[in-house]
Every structure is written in structure tokens, then in C-alpha cells.
C-alpha atoms as a PDB file:
ATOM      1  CA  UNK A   1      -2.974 -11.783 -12.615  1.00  0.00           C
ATOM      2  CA  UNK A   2      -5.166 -13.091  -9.868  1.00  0.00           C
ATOM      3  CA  UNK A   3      -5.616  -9.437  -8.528  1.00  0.00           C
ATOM      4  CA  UNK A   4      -7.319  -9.158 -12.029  1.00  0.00           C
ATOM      5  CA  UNK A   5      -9.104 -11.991 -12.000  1.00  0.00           C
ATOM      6  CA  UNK A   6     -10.133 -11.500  -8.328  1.00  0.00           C
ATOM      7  CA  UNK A   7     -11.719  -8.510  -9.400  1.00  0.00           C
ATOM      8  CA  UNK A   8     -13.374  -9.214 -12.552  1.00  0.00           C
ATOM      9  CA  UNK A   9     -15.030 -12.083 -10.818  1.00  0.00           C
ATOM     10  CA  UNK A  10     -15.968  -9.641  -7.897  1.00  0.00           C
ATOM     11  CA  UNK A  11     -17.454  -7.112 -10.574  1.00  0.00           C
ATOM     12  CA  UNK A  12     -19.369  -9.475 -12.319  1.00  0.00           C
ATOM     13  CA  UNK A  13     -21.667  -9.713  -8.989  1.00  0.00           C
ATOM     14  CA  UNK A  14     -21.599  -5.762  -7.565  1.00  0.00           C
ATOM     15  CA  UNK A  15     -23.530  -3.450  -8.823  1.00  0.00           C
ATOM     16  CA  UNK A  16     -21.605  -0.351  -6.737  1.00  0.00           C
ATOM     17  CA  UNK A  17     -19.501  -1.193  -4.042  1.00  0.00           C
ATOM     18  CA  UNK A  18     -15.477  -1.109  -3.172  1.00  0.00           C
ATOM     19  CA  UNK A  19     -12.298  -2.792  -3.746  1.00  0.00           C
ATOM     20  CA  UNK A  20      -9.254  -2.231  -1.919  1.00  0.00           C
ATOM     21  CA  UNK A  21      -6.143  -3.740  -3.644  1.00  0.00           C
ATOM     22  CA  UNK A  22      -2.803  -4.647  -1.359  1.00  0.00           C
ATOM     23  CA  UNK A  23       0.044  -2.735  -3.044  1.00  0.00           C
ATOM     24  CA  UNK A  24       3.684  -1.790  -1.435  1.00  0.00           C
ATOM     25  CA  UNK A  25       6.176   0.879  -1.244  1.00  0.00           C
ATOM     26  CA  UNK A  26       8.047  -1.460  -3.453  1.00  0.00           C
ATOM     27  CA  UNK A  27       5.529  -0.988  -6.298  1.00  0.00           C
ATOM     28  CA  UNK A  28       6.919   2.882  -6.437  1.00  0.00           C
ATOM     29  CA  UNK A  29      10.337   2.400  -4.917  1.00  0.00           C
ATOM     30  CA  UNK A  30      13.002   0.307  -6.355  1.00  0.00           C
ATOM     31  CA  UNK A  31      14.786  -1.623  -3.757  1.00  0.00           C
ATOM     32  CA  UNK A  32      17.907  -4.659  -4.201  1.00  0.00           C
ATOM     33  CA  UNK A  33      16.601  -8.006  -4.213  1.00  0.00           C
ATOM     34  CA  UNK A  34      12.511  -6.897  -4.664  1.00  0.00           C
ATOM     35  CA  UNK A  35      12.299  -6.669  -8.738  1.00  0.00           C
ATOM     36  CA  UNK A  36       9.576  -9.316  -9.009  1.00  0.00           C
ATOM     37  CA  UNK A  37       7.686  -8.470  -5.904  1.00  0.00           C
ATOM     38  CA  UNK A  38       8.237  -4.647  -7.123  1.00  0.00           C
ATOM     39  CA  UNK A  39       7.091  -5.266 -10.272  1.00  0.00           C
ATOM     40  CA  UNK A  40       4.545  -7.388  -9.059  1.00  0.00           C
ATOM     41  CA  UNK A  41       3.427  -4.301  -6.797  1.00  0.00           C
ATOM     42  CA  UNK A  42       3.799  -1.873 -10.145  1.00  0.00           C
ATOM     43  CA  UNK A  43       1.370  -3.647 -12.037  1.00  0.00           C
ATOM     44  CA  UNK A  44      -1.202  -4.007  -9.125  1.00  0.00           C
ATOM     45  CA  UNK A  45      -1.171  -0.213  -8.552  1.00  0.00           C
ATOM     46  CA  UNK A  46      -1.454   0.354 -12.576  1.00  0.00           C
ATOM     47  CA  UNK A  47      -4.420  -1.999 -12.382  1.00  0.00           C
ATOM     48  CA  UNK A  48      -5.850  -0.233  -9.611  1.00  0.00           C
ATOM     49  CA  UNK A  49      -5.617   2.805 -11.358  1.00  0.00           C
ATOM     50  CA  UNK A  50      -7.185   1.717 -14.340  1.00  0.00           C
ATOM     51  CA  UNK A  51     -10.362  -0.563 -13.105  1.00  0.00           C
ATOM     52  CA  UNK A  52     -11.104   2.989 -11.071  1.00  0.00           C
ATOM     53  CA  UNK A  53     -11.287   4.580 -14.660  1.00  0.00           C
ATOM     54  CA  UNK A  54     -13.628   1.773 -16.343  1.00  0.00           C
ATOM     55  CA  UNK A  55     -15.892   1.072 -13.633  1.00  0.00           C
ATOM     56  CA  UNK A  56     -16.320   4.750 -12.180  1.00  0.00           C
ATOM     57  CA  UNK A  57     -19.270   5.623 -10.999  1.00  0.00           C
ATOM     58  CA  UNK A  58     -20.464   2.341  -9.895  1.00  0.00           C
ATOM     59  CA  UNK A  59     -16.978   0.648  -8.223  1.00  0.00           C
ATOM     60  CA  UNK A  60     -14.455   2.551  -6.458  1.00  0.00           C
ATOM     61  CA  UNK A  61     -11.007   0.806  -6.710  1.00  0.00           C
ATOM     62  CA  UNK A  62      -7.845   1.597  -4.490  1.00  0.00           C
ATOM     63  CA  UNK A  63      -4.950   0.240  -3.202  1.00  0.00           C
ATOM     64  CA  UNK A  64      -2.868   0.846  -0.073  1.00  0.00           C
ATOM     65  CA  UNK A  65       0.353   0.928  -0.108  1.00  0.00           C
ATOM     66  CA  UNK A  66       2.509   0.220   3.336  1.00  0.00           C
ATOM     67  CA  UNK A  67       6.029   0.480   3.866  1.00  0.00           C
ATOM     68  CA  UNK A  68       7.602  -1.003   7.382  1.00  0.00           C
ATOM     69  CA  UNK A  69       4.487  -2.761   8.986  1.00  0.00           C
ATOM     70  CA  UNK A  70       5.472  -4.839  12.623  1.00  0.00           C
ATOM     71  CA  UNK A  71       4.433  -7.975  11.420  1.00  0.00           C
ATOM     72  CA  UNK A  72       6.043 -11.857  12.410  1.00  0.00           C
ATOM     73  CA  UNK A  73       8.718 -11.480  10.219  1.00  0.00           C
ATOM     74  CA  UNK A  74       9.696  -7.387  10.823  1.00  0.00           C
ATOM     75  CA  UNK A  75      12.708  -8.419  13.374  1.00  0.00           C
ATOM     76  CA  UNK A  76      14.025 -11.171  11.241  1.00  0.00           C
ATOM     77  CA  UNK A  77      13.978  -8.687   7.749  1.00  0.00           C
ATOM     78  CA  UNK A  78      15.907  -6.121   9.663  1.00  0.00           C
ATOM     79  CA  UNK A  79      18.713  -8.499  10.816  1.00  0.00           C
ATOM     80  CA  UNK A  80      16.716  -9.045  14.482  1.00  0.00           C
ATOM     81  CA  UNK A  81      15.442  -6.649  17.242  1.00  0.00           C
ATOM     82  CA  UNK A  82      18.354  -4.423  17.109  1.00  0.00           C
ATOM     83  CA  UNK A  83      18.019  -3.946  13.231  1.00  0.00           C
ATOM     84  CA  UNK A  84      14.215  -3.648  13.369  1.00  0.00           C
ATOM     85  CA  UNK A  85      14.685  -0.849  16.398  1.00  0.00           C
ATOM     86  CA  UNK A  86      17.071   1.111  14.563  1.00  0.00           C
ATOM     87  CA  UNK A  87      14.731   0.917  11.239  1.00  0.00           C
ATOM     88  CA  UNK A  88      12.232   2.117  13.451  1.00  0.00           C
ATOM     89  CA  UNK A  89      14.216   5.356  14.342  1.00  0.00           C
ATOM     90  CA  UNK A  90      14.317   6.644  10.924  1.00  0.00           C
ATOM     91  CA  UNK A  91      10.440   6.598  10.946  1.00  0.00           C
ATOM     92  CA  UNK A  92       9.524  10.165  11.750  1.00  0.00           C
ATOM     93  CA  UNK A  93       6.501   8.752  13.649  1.00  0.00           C
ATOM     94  CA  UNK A  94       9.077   6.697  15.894  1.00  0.00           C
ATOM     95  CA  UNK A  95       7.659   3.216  15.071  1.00  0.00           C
ATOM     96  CA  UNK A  96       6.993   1.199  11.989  1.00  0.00           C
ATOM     97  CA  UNK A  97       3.094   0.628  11.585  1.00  0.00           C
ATOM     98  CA  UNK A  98       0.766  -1.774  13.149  1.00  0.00           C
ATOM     99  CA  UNK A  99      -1.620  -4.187  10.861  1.00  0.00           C
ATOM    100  CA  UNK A 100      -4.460  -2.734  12.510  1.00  0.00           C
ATOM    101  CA  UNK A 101      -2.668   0.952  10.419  1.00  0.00           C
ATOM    102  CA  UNK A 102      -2.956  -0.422   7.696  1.00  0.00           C
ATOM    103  CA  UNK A 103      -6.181  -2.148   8.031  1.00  0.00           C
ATOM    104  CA  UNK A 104      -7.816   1.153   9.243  1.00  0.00           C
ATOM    105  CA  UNK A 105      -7.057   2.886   5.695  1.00  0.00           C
ATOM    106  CA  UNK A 106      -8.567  -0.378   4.291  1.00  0.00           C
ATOM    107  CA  UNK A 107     -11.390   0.372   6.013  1.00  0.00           C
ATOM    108  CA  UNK A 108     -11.419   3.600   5.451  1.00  0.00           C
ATOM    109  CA  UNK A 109     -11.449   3.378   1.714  1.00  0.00           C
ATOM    110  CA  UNK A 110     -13.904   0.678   1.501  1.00  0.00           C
ATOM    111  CA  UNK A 111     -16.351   3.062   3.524  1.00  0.00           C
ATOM    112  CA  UNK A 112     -18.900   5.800   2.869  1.00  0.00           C
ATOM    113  CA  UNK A 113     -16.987   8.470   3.915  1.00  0.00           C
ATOM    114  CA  UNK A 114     -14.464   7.461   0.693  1.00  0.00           C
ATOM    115  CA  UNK A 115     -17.240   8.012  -1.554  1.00  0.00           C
ATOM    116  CA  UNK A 116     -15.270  10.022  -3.859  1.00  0.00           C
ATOM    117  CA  UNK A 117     -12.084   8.610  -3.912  1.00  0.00           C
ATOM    118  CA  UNK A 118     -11.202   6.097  -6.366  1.00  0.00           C
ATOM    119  CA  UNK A 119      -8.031   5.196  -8.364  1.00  0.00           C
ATOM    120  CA  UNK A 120      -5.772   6.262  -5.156  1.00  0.00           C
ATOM    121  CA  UNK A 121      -3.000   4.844  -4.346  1.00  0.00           C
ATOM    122  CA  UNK A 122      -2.318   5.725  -0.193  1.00  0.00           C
ATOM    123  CA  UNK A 123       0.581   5.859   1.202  1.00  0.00           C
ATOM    124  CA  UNK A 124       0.864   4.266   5.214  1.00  0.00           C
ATOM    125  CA  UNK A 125       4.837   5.014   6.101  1.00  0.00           C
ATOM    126  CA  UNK A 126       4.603   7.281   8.842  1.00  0.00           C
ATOM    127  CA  UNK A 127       6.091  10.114   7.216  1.00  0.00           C
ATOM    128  CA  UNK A 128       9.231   7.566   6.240  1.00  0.00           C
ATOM    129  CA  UNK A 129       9.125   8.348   2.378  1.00  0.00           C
ATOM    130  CA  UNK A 130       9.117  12.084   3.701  1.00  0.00           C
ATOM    131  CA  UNK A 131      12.339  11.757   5.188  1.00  0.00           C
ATOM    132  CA  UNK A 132      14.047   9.556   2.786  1.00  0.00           C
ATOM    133  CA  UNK A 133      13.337  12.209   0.119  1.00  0.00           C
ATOM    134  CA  UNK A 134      14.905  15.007   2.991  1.00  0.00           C
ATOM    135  CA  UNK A 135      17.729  12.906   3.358  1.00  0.00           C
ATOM    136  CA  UNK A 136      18.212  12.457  -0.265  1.00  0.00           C
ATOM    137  CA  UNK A 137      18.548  16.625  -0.850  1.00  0.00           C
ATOM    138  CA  UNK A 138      20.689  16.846   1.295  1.00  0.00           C
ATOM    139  CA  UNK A 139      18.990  18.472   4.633  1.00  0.00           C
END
């Protein structure tokens, strides 16, 4: 709900601009032990979605959504620096992503050159979701 009201407020005052919404892998992807932060991340990318259909022209609205970013915590999650390297192998670009990734689709989408992109959800994996779907046919 604060997404929401975060971005009514934020309306209220813009007459054109961008907002760039937060999401996760996890709002798309179920995963053990995530189902409020999932759903949580579900709802944000719905609301995304839908805020890009009311306030089109004026307001562009998007999310991002990141899988594996090397943050404080990435070691820990992945059971320490052995656990977090071998995560990191199964990312086709070799490396989970930096912040400063992420934060350059941010950017990106809040710019100009986004102009005519709204209600997009992207992606930043690394390819990662592309080779969890290979692995999951079979190949």
C-alpha cells in the first residue's frame, strides 16, 4: 500500500514526469519461504501496470525487477562465499548484478530516451531466468 500511496501523493504534484517502482523476480517467480514478499512484489508490478494505463500520456510508470544483486547480505543468503560463488555460476553473465545494474535501468527508465515506455516491467538477471527456463526443458 505505501507504493500506492507514494505515488498518488507524487501524482498529485507532477504534471508529466516518471516513476520507477522496485519490484523482484519474486513478484513473477514463486520461490519457498518468499509468499508475502512475492506477493508483495505481485501486487507492486500489477500496480505498476495499471497507474501506466490511467495516467498515460502525462506519467510513465515502471518497475524493475532484479533477481541476484551483490548486495551486504548476497554471501550470507547463499549459505556464505562458497554458496554465493556457485549461485553466481549459473548466471550466464558469470556474476550476479551490481546495484549500480540495477540503478542504471532505473535511470534509464526515468530518462528521455524511455519516453515511450510505460507499464514495463524489466527484467535485470543476466540472462539467469533464460537459463532456468533451458534447464527446465530439458537442454
Amino acid at each position: 500500500m505505501a507504493a500506492l500511496h507514494v505515488a498518488h501523493a507524487a501524482r498529485r504534484v507532477m504534471e508529466r514526469g516518471s516513476i520507477v517502482n522496485v519490484a523482484s523476480l519474486s513478484g513473477m517467480r514463486p520461490s519457498p519461504g518468499t509468499a508475502a514478499y512475492g506477493a508483495a512484489k505481485a501486487g507492486l508490478i500489477n500496480l505498476t501496470r495499471t497507474l501506466a494505463m490511467e495516467w498515460a500520456p502525462d506519467v510513465r510508470v515502471n518497475a524493475v525487477s532484479a533477481g541476484a544483486v551483490r548486495t551486504e547480505l548476497f554471501d550470507e543468503y547463499y549459505g556464505g562465499a562458497e554458496g554465493a560463488a556457485r549461485m553466481e555460476e549459473t548466471i550466464p553473465m558469470g556474476r550476479a548484478a551490481d546495484p549500480a545494474d540495477v540503478g542504471a535501468v532505473v535511470a534509464f527508465l526515468a530518462s528521455p530516451l524511455a519516453a515511450y515506455v510505460t507499464g514495463a516491467n524489466v527484467e535485470v538477471h543476466g540472462g539467469g531466468e533464460a537459463l532456468a527456463l533451458h534447464r527446465l526443458l530439458g537442454h
